[in-house]
Protein backbone atom coordinates (compact mmCIF):
# COMPACT_ATOMS: atom_id res chain seq x y z
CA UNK A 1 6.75 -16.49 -23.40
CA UNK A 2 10.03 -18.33 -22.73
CA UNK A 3 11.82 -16.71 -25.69
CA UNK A 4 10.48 -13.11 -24.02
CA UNK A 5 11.59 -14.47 -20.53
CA UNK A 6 14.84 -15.05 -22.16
CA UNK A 7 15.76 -11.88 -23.96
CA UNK A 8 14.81 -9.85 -20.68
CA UNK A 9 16.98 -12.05 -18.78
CA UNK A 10 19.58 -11.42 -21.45
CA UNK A 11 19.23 -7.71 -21.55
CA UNK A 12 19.41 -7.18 -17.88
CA UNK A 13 22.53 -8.97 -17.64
CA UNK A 14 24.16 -6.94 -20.14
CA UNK A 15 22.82 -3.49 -18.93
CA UNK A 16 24.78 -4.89 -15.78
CA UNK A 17 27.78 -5.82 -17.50
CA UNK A 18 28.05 -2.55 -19.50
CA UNK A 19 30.33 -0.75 -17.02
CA UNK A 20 32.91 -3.16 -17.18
CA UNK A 21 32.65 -4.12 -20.32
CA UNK A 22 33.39 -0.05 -21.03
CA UNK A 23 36.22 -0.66 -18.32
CA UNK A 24 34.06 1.13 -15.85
CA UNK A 25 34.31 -0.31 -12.33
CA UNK A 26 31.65 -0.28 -9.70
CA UNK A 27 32.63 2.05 -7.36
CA UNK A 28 31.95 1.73 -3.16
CA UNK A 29 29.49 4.58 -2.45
CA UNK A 30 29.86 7.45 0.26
CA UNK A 31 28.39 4.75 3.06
CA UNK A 32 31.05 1.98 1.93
CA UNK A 33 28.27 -0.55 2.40
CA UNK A 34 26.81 -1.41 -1.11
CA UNK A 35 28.47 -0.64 -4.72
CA UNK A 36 26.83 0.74 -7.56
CA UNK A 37 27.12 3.37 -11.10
CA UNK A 38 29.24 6.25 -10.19
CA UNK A 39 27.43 8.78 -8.16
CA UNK A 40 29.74 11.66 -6.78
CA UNK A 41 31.88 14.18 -9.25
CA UNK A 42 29.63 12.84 -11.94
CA UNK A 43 30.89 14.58 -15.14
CA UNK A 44 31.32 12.50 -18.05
CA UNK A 45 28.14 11.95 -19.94
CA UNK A 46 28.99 8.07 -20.03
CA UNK A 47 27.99 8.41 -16.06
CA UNK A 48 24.78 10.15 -16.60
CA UNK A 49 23.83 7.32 -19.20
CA UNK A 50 24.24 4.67 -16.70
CA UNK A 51 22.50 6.14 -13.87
CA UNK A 52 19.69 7.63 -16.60
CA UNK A 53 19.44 4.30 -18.27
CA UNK A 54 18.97 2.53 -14.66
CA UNK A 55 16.40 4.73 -13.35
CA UNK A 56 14.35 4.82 -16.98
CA UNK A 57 14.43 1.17 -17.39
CA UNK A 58 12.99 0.34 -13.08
CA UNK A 59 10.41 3.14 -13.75
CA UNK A 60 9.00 1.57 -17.21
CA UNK A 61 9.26 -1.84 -15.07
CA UNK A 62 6.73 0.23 -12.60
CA UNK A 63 4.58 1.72 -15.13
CA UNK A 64 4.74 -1.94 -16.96
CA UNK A 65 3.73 -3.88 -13.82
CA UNK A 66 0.57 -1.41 -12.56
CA UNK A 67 -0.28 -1.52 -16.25
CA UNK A 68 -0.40 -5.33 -15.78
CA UNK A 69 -1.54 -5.58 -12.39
CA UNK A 70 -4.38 -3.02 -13.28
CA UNK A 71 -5.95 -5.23 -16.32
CA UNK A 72 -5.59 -8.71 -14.39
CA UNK A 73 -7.65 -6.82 -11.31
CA UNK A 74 -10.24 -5.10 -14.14
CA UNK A 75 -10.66 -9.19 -15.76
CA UNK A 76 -10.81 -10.41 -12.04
CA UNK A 77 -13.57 -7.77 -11.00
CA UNK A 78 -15.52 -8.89 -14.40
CA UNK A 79 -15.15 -12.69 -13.61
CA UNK A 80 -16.29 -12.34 -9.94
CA UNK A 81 -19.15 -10.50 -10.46
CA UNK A 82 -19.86 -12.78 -13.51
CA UNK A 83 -19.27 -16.20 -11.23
CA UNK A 84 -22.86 -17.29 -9.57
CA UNK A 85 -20.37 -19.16 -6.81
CA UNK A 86 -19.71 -17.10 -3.47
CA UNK A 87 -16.54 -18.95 -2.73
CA UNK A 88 -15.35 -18.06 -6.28
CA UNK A 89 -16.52 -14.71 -6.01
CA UNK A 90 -14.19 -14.19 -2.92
CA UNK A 91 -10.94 -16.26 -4.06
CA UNK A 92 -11.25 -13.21 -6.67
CA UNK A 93 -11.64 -10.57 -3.93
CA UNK A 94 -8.55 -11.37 -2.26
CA UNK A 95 -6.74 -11.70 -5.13
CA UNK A 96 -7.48 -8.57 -6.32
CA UNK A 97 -6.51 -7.00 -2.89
CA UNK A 98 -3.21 -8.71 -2.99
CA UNK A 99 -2.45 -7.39 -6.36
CA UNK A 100 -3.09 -3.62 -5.13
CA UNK A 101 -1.11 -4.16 -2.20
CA UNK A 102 1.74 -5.56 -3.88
CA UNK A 103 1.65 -2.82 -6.31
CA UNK A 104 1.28 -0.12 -3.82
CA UNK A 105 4.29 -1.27 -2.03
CA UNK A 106 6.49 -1.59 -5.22
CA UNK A 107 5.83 2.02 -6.51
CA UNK A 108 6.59 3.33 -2.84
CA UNK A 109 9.51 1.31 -2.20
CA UNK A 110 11.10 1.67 -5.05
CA UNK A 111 9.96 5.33 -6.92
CA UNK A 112 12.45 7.07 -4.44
CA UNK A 113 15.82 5.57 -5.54
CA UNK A 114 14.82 5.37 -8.82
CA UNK A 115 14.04 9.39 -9.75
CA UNK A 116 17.29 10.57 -6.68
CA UNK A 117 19.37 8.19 -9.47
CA UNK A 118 17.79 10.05 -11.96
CA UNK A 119 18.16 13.64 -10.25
CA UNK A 120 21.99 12.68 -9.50
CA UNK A 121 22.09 12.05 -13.47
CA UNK A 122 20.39 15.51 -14.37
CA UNK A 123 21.44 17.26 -12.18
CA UNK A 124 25.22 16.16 -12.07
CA UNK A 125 25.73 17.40 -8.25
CA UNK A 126 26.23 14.83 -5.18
CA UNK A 127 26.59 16.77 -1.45
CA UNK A 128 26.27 14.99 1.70
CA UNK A 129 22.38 15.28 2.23
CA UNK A 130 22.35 13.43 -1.33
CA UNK A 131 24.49 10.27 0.36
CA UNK A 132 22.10 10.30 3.07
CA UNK A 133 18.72 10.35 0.53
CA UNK A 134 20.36 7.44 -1.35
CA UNK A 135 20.95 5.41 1.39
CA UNK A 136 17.60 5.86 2.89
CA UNK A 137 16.42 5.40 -0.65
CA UNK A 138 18.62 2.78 -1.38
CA UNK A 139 16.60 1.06 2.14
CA UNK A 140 13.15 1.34 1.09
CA UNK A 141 13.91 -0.17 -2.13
CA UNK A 142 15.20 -3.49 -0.03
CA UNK A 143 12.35 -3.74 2.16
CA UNK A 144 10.07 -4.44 -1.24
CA UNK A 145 11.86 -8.40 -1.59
CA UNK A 146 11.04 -8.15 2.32
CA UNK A 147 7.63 -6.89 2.39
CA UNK A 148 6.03 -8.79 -0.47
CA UNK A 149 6.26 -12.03 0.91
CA UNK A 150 3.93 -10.42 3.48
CA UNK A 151 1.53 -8.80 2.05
CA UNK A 152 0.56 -12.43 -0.05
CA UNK A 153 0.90 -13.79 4.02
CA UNK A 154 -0.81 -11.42 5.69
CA UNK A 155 -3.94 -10.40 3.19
CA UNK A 156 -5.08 -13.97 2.83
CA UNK A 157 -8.89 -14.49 3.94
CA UNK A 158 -7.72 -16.82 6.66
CA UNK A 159 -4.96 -14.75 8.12
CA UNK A 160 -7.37 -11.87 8.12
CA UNK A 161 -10.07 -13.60 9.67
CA UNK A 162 -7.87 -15.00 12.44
CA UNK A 163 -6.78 -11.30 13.13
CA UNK A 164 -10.26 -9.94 13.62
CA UNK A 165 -10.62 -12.67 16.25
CA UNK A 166 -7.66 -12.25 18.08
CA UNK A 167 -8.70 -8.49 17.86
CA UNK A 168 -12.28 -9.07 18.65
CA UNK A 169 -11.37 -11.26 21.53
CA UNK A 170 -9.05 -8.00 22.95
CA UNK A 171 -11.08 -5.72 22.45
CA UNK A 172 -14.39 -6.73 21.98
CA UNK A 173 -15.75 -7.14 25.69
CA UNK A 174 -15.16 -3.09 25.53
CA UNK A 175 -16.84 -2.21 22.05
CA UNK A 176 -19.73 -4.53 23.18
CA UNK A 177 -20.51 -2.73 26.70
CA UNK A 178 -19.66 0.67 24.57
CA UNK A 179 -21.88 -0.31 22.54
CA UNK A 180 -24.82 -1.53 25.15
CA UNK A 181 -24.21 1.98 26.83
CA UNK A 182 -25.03 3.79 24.07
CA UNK A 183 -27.97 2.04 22.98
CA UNK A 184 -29.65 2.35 26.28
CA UNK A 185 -28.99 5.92 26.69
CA UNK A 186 -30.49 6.20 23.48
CA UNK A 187 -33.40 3.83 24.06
CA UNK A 188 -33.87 5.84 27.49
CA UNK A 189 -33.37 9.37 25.49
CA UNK A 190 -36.29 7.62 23.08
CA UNK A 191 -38.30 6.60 25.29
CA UNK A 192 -38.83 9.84 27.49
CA UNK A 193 -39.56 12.36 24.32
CA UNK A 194 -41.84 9.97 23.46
CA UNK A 195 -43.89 10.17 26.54
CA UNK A 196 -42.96 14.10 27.01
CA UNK A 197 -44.94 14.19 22.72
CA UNK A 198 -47.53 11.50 23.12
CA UNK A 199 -51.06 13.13 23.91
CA UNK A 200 -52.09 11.48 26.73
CA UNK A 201 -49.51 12.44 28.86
CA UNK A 202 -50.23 16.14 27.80
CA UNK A 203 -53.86 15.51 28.98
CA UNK A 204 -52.94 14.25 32.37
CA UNK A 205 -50.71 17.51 32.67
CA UNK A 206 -54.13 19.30 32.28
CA UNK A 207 -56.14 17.38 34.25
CA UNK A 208 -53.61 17.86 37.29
CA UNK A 209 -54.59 21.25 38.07
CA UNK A 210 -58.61 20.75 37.64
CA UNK A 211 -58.39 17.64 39.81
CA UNK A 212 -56.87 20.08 42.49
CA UNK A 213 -58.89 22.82 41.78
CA UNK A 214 -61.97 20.72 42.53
């Protein structure tokens, strides 16, 4: 595992060396905030590499890391409904949750930047909508470092159970008497088709008009 740790490390440092080791700069993009491959007049097929190479390697990291994600939450699933132990059985629950979570947020955070790099490769046109779609791109992809300490914050039993406290303490006095409401409209709803069906009451219908007849 270290020696695969180690030649990934390797790799990525040398994808991100290959522009200047070609004597290919980084080059300040349209916004003149962040630097990256070259992404406007992009002609030369050594520019289309780069930006195609970039946006196939992050999408096999995707399809790698639900592929991952998506056989530890299958074992997880197996274990917890194979553990007798109820505390067991719902350490594995919220670890499978987190695991969905975090790989819901990584596909949508970062699936945008990665196919407009790869459209900008195809395609070889940039315009000024196409600055404005990488930057917001370029956005969502940051908010994934900032998000995913969250969502392992946030979907924890304990955090969640605290939430539907604070919740239930906000809003609960309303959903209760909601609730009360409706249940004695509906007991009172019950209650008066039952007397309008039951038999007796249809007999002292009849007998009304006899008694007053006599």
């Amino acid at each position: 595992v270290k020696m695969m740790l180690t030649m990934v490390c390797l790799f990525a440092v040398l994808i991100a060396l290959l522009p200047i080791l070609r004597f290919r700069a980084y080059q300040i993009q349209a916004s003149r905030t962040w630097c990256f491959y070259k992404t406007e007049h992009v002609e030369d097929w050594e520019d289309r590499f780069y930006l195609l190479l970039f946006s196939c390697l992050g999408l096999l990291a995707l399809a790698i890391s639900f592929l991952c994600n998506a056989v530890t939450g299958i074992t997880l699933l197996r274990v917890k409904f194979k553990s007798q132990q109820r505390q067991g059985r719902s350490h594995h629950f919220e670890m499978i949750i987190q695991l969905l979570a975090i790989m819901c947020v990584s596909c949508i955070c970062w699936s945008p930047f990665l196919v407009t790099m790869a459209r900008i490769g195809i395609n070889e046109s940039h315009s000024k909508e196409t600055c404005e779609t990488i930057l917001f791109a370029l956005r969502m992809a940051t908010w994934n470092q900032i998000l995913d300490p969250w969502v392992y914050i946030l979907l924890r039993k304990a955090v969640l159970r605290n939430l539907y406290k604070i919740t239930r303490g906000c809003c609960g006095s309303q959903i209760i008497n909601l609730h009360m409401w409706e249940l004695s409209s509906i007991k009172n709803s019950l209650k008066v088709a039952a007397i309008s069906e039951s038999p007796v009451s249809s007999k002292q219908i009849n007998l009304q008009p006899l008694s007053s007849m006599g």
